[in-house]
PDB file of N, CA and C in Angstrom:
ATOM      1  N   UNK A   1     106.740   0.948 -88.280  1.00  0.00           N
ATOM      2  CA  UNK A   1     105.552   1.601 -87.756  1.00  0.00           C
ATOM      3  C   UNK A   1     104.594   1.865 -88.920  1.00  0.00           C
ATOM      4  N   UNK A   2     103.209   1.507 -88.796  1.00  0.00           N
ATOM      5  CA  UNK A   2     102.671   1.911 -89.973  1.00  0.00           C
ATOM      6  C   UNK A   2     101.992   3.192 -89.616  1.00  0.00           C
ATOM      7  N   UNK A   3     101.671   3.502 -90.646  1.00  0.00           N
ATOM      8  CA  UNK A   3     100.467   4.998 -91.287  1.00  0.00           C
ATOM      9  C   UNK A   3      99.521   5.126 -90.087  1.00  0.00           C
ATOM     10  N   UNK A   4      98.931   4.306 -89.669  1.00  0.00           N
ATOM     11  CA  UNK A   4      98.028   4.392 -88.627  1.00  0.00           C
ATOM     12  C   UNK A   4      98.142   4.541 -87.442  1.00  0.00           C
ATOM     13  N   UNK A   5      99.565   4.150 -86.872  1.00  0.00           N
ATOM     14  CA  UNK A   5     100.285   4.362 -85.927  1.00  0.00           C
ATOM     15  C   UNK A   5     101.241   5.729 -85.736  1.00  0.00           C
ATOM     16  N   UNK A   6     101.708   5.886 -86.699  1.00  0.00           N
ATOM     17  CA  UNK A   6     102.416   7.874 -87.018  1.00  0.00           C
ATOM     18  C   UNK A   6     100.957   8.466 -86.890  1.00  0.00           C
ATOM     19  N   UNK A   7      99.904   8.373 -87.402  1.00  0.00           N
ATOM     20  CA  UNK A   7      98.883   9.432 -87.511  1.00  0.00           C
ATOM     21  C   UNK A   7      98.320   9.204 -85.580  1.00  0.00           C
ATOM     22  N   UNK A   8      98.590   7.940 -85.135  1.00  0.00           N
ATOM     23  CA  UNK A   8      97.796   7.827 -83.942  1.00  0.00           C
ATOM     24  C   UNK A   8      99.095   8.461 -82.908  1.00  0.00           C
ATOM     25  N   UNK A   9     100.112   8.659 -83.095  1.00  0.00           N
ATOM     26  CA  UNK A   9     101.406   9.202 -81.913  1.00  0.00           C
ATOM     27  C   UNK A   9     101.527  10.753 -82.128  1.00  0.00           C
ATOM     28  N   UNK A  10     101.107  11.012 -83.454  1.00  0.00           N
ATOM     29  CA  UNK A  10     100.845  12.385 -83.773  1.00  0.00           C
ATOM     30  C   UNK A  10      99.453  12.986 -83.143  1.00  0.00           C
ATOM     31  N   UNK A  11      98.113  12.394 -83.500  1.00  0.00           N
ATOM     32  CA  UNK A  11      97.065  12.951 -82.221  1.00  0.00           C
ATOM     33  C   UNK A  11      97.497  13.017 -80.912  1.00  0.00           C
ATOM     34  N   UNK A  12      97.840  11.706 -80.618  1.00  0.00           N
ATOM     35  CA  UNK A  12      98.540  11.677 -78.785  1.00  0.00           C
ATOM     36  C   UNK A  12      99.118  12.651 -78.527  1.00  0.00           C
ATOM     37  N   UNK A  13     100.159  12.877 -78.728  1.00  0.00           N
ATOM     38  CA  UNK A  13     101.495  14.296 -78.798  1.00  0.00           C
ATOM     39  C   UNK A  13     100.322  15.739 -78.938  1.00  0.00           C
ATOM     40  N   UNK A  14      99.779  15.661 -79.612  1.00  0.00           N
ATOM     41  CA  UNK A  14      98.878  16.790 -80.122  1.00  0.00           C
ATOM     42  C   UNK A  14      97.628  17.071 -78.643  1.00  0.00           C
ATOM     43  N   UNK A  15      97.318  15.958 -78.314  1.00  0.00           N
ATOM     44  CA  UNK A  15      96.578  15.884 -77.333  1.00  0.00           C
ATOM     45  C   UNK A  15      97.310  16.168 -75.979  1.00  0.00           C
ATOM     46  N   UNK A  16      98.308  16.135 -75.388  1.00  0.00           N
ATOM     47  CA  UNK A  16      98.852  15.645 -74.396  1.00  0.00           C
ATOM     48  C   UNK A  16      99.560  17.411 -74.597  1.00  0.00           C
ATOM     49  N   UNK A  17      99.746  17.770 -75.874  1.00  0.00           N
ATOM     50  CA  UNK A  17      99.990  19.219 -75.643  1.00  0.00           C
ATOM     51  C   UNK A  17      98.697  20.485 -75.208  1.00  0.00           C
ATOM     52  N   UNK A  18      97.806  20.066 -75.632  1.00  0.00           N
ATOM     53  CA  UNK A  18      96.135  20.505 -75.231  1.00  0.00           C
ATOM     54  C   UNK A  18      96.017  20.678 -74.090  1.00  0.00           C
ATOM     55  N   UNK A  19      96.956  19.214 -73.159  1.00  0.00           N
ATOM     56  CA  UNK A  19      96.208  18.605 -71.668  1.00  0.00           C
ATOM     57  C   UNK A  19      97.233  20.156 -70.999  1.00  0.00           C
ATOM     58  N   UNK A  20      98.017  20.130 -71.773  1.00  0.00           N
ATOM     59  CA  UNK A  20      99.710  20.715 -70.984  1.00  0.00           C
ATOM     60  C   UNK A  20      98.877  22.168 -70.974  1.00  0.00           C
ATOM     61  N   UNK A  21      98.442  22.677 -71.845  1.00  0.00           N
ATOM     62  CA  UNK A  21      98.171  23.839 -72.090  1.00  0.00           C
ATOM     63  C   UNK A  21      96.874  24.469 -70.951  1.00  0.00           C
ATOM     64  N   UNK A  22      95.689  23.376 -70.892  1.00  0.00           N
ATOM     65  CA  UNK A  22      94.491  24.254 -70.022  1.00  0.00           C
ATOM     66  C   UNK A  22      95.576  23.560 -68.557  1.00  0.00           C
ATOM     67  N   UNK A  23      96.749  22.976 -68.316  1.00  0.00           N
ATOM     68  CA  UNK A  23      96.972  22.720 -67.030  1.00  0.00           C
ATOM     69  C   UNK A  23      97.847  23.938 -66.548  1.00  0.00           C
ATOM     70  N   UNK A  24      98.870  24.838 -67.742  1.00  0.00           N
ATOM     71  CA  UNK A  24      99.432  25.541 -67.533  1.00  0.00           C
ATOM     72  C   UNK A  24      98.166  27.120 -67.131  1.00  0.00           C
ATOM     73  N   UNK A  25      96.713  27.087 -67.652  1.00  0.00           N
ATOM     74  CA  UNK A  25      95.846  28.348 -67.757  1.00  0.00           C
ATOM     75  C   UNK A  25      95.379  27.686 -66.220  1.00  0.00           C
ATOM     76  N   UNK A  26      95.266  26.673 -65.121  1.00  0.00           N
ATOM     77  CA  UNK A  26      94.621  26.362 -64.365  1.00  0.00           C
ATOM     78  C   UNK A  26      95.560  27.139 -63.180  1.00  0.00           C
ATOM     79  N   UNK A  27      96.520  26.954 -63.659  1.00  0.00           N
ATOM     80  CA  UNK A  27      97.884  27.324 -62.560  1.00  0.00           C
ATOM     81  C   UNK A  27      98.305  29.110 -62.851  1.00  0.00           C
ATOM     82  N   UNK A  28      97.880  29.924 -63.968  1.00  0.00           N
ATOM     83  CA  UNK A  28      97.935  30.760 -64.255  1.00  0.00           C
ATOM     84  C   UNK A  28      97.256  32.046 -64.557  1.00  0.00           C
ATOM     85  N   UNK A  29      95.963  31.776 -64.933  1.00  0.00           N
ATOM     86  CA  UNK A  29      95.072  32.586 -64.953  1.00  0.00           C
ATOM     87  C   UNK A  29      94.562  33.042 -63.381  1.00  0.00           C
ATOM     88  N   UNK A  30      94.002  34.298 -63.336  1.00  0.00           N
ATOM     89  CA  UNK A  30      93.758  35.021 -61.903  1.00  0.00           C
ATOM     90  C   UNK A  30      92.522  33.903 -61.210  1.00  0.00           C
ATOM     91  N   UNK A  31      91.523  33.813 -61.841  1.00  0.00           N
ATOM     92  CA  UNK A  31      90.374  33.571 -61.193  1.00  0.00           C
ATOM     93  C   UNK A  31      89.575  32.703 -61.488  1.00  0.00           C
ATOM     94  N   UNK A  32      88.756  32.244 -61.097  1.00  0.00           N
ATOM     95  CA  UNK A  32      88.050  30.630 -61.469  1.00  0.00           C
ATOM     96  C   UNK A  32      87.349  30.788 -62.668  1.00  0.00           C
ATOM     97  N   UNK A  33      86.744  32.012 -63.175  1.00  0.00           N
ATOM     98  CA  UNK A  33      86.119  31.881 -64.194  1.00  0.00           C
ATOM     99  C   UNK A  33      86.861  31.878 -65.788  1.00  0.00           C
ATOM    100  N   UNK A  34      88.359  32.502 -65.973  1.00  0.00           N
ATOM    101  CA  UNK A  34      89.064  32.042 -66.630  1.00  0.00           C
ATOM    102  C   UNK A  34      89.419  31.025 -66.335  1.00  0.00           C
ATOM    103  N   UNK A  35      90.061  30.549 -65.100  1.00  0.00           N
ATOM    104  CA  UNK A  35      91.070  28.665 -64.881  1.00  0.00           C
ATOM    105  C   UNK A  35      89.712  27.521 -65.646  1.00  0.00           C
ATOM    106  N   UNK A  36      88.396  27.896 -65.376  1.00  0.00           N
ATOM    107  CA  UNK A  36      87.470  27.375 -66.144  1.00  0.00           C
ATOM    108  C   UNK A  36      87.428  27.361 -67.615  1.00  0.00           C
ATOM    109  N   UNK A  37      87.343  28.534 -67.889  1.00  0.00           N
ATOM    110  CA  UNK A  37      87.496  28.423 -69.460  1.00  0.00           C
ATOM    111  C   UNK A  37      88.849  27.755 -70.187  1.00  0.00           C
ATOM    112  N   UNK A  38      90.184  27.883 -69.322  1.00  0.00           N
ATOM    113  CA  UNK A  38      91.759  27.226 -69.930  1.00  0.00           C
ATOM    114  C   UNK A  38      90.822  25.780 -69.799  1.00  0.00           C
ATOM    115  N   UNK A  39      90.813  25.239 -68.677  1.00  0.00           N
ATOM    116  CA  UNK A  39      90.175  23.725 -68.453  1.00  0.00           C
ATOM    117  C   UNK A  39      89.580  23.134 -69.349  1.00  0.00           C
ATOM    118  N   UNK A  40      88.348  23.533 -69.617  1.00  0.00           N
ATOM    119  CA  UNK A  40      86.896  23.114 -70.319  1.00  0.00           C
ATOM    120  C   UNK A  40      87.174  22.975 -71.778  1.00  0.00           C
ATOM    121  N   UNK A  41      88.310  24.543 -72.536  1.00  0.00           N
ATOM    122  CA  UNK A  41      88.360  24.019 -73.759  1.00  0.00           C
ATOM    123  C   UNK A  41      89.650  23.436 -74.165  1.00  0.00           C
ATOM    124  N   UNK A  42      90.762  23.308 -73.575  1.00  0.00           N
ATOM    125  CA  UNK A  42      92.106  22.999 -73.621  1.00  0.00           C
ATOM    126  C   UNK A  42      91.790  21.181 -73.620  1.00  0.00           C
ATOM    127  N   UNK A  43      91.543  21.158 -72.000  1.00  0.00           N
ATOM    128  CA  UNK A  43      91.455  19.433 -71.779  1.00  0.00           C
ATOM    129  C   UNK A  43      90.084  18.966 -72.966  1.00  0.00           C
ATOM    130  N   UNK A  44      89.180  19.623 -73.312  1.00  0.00           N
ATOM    131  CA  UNK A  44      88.075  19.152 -74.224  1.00  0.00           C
ATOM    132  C   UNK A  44      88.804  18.911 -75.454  1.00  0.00           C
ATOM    133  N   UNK A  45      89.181  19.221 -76.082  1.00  0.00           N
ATOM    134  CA  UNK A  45      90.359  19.280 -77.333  1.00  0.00           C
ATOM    135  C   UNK A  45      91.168  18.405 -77.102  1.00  0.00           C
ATOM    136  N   UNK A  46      91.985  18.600 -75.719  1.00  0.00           N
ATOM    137  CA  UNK A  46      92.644  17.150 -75.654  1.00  0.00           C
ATOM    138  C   UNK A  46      92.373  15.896 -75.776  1.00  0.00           C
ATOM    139  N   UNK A  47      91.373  15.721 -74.324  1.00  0.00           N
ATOM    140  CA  UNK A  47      90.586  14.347 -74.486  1.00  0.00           C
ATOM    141  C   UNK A  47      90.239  14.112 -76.387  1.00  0.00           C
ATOM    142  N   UNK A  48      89.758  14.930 -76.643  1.00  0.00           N
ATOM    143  CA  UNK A  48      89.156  14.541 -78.563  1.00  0.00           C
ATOM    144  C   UNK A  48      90.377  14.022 -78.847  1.00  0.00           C
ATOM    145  N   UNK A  49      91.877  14.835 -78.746  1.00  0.00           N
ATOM    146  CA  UNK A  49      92.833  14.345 -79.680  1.00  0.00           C
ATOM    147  C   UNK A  49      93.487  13.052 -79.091  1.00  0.00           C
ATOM    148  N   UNK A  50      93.371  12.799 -77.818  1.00  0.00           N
ATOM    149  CA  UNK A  50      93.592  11.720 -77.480  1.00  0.00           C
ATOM    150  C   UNK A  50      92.420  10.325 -77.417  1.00  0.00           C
ATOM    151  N   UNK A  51      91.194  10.746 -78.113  1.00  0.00           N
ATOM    152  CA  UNK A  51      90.334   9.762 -78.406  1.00  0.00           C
ATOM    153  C   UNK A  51      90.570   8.998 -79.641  1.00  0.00           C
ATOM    154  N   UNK A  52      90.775  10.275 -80.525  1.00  0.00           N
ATOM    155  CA  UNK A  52      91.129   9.805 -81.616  1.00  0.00           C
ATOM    156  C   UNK A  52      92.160   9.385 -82.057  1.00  0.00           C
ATOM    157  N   UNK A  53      93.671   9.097 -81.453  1.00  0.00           N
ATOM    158  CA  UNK A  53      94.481   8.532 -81.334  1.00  0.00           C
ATOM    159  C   UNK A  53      93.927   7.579 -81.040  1.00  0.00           C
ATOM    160  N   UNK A  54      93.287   6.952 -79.957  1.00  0.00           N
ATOM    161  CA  UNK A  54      93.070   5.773 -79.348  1.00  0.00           C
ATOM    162  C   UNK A  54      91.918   5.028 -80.565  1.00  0.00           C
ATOM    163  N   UNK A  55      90.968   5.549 -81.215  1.00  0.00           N
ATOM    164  CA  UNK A  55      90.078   4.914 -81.763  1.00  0.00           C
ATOM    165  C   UNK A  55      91.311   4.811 -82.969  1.00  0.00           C
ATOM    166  N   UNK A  56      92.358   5.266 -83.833  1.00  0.00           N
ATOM    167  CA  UNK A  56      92.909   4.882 -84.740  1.00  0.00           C
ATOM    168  C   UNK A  56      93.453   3.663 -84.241  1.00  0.00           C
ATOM    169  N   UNK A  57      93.864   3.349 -83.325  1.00  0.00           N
ATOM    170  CA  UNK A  57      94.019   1.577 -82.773  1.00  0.00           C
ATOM    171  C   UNK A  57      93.069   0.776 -81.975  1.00  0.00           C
ATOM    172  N   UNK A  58      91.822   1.144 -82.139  1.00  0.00           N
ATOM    173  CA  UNK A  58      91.079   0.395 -81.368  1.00  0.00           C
ATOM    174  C   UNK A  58      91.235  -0.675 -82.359  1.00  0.00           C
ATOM    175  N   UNK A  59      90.756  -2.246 -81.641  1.00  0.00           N
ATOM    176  CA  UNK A  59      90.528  -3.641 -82.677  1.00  0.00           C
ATOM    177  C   UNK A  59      89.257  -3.754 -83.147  1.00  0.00           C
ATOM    178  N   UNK A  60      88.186  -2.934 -82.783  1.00  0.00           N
ATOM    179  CA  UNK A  60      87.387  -3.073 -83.539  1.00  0.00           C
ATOM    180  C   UNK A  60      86.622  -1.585 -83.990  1.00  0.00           C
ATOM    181  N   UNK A  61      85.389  -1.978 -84.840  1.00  0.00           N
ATOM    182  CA  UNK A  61      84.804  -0.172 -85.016  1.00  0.00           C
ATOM    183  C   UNK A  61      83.795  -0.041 -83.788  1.00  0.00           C
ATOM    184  N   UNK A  62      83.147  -1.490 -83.183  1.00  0.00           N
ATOM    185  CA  UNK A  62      82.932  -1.380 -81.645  1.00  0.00           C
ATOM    186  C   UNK A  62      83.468  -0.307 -80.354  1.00  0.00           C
ATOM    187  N   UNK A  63      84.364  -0.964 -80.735  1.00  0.00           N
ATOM    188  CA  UNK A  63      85.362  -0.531 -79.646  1.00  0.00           C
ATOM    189  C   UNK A  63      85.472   1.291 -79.773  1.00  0.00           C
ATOM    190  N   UNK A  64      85.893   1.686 -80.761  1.00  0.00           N
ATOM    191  CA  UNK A  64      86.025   2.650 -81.689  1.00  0.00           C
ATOM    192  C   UNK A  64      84.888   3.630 -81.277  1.00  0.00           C
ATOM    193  N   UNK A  65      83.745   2.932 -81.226  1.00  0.00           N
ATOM    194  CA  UNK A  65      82.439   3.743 -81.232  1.00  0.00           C
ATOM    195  C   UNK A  65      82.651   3.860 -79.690  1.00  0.00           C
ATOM    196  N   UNK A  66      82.387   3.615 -78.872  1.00  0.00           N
ATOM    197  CA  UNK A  66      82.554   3.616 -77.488  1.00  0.00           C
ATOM    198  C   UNK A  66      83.551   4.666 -77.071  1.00  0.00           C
ATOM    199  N   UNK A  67      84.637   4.941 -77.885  1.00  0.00           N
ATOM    200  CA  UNK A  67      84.976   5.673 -77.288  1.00  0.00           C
ATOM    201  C   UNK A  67      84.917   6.948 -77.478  1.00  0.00           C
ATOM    202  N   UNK A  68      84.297   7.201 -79.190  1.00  0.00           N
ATOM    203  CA  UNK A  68      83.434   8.080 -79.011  1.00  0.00           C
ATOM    204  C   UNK A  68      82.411   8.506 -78.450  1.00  0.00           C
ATOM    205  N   UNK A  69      81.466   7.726 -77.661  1.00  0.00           N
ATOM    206  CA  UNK A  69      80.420   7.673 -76.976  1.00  0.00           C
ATOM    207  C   UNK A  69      80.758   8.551 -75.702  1.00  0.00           C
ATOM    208  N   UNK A  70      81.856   7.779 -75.270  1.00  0.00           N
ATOM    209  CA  UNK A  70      82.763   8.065 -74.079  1.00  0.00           C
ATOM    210  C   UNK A  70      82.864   9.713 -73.841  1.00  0.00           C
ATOM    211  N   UNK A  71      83.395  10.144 -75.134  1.00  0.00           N
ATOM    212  CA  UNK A  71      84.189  11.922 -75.558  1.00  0.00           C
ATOM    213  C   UNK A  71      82.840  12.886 -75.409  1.00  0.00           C
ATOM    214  N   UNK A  72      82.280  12.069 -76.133  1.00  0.00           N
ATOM    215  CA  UNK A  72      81.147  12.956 -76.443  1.00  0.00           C
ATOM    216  C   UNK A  72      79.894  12.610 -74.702  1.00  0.00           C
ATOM    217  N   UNK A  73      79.912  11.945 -73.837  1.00  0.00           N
ATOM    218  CA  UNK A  73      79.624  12.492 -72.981  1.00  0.00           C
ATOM    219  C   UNK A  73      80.333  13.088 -71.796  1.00  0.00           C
ATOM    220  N   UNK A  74      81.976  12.723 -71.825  1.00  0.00           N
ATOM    221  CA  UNK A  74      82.644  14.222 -71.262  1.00  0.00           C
ATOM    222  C   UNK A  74      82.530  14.988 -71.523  1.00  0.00           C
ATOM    223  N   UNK A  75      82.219  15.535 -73.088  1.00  0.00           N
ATOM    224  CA  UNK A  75      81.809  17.171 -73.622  1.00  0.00           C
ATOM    225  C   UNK A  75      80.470  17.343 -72.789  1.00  0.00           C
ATOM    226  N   UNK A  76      79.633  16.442 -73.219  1.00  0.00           N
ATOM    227  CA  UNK A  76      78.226  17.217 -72.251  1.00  0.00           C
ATOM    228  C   UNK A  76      79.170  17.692 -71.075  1.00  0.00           C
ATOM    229  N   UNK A  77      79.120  16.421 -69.904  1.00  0.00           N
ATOM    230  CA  UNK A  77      79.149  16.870 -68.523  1.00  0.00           C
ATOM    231  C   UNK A  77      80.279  17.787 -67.823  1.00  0.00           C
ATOM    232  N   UNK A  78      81.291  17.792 -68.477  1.00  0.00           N
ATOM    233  CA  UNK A  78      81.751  18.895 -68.337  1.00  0.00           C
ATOM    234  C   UNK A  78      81.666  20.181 -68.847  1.00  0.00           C
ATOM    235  N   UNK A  79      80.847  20.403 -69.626  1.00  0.00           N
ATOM    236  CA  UNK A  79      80.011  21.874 -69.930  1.00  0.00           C
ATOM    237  C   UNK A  79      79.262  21.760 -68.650  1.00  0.00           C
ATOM    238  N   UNK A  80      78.258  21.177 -68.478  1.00  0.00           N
ATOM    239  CA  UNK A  80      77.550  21.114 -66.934  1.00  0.00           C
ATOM    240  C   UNK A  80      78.004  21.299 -65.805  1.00  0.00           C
ATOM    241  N   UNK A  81      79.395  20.312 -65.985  1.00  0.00           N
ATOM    242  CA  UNK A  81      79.904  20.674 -64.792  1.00  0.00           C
ATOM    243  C   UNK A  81      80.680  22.209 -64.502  1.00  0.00           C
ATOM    244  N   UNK A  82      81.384  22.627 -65.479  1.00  0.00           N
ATOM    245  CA  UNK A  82      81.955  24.315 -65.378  1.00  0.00           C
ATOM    246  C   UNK A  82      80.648  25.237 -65.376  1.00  0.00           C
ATOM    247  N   UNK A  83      79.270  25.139 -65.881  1.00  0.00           N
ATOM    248  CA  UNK A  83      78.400  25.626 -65.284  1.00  0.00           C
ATOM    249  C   UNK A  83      77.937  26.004 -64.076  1.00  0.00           C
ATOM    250  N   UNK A  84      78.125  24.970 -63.555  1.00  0.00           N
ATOM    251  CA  UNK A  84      77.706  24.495 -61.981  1.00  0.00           C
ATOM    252  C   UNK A  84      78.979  25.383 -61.062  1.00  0.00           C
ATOM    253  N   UNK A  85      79.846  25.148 -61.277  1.00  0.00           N
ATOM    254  CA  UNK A  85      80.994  25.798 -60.826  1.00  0.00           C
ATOM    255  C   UNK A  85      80.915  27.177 -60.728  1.00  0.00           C
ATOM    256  N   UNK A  86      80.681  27.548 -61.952  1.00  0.00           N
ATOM    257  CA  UNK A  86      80.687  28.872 -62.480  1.00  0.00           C
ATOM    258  C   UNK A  86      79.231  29.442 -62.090  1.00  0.00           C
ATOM    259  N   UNK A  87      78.438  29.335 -61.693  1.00  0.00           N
ATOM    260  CA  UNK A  87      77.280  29.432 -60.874  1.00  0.00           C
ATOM    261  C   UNK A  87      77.251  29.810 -59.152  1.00  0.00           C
ATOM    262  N   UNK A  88      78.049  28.705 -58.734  1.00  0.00           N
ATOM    263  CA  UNK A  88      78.343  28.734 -57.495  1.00  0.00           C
ATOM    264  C   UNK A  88      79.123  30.266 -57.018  1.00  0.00           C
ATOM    265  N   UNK A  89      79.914  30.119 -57.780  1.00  0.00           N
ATOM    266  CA  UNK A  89      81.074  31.061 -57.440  1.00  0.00           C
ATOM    267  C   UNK A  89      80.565  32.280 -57.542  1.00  0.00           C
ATOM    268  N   UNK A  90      79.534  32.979 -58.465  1.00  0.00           N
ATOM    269  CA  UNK A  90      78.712  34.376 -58.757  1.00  0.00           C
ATOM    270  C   UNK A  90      78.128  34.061 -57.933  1.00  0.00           C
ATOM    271  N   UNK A  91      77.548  33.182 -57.065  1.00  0.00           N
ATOM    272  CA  UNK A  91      76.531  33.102 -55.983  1.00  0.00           C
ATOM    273  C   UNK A  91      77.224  33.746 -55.235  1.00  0.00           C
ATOM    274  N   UNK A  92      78.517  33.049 -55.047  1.00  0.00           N
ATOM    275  CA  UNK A  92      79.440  33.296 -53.597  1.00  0.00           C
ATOM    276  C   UNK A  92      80.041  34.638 -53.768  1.00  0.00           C
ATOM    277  N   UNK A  93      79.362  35.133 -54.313  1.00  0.00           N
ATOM    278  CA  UNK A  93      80.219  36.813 -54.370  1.00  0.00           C
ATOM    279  C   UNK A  93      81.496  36.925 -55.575  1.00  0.00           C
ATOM    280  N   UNK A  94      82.033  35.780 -56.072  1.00  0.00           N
ATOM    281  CA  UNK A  94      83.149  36.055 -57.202  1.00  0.00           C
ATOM    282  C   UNK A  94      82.523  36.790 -57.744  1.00  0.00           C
ATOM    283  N   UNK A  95      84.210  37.951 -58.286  1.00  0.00           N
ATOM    284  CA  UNK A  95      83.710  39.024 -59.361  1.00  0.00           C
ATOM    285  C   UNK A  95      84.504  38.479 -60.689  1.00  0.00           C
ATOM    286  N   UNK A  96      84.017  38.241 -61.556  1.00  0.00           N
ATOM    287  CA  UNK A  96      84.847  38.011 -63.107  1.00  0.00           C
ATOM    288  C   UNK A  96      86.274  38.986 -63.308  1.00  0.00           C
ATOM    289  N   UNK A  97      87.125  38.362 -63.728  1.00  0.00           N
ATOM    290  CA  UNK A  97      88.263  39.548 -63.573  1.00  0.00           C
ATOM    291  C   UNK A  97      87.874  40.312 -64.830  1.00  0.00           C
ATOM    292  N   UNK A  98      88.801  41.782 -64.941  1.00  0.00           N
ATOM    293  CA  UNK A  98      88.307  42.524 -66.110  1.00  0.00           C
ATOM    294  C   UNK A  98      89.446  43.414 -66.678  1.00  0.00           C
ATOM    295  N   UNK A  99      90.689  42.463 -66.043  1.00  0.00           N
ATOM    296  CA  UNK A  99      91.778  43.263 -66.717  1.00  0.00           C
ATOM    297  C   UNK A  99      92.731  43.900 -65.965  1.00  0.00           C
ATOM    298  N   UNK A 100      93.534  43.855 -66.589  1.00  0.00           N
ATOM    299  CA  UNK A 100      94.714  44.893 -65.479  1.00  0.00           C
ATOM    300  C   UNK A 100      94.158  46.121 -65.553  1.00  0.00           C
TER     301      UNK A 100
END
C-alpha cells in the first residue's frame, strides 16, 4: 500500500466517523434546530474528509478539482438548505430547545 493510499483510508475512516457522528445527533438531539446543527456540521466535515480521501486518488488534478468544486458547493447549499428548514419551522411555531 503506498503513502497515498494510508493517508487516503485514514481521511475515509476519519470521514465516515463525522458521517456516524451528525447521524447519531439526528437520531438524538430533542429538536430540529439542534438535529440541524449535528447534520450541517458533522456530515460537512465528513463529506470534506471523504473528498479528500477521494481527490488523494483521483487520476488526474482534473478530476481532483471537480471534486472540490463538488464539496464546496454542498457547503453552500446546504447552509441554504438548513436555513430554509430552520426558517420554516420558527414560522411553524417551533420553539428552540433551552435546556433541561
Amino acid at each position: 500500500m503506498t503513502v497515498s493510499g494510508v493517508f487516503s483510508a485514514g481521511f475515509l475512516l476519519a470521514g465516515a466517523f463525522f458521517f456516524l457522528a451528525g447521524t447519531v445527533g439526528i437520531l438524538r438531539f430533542p429538536d430540529i434546530f439542534t438535529r440541524l446543527h449535528a447534520v450541517t456540521k458533522a456530515d460537512n466535515l465528513g463529506l470534506g474528509l471523504v473528498t479528500v480521501s477521494l481527490m488523494l486518488e483521483a487520476p488526474s488534478y482534473a478530476a481532483a478539482l471537480d471534486l472540490a468544486i463538488v464539496w464546496l458547493l454542498v457547503l453552500l447549499w446546504s447552509s441554504v438548505a438548513a436555513q430554509l428548514v430552520a426558517r420554516d419551522a420558527l414560522d411553524r411555531g417551533e420553539v428552540p430547545w433551552r435546556g433541561a
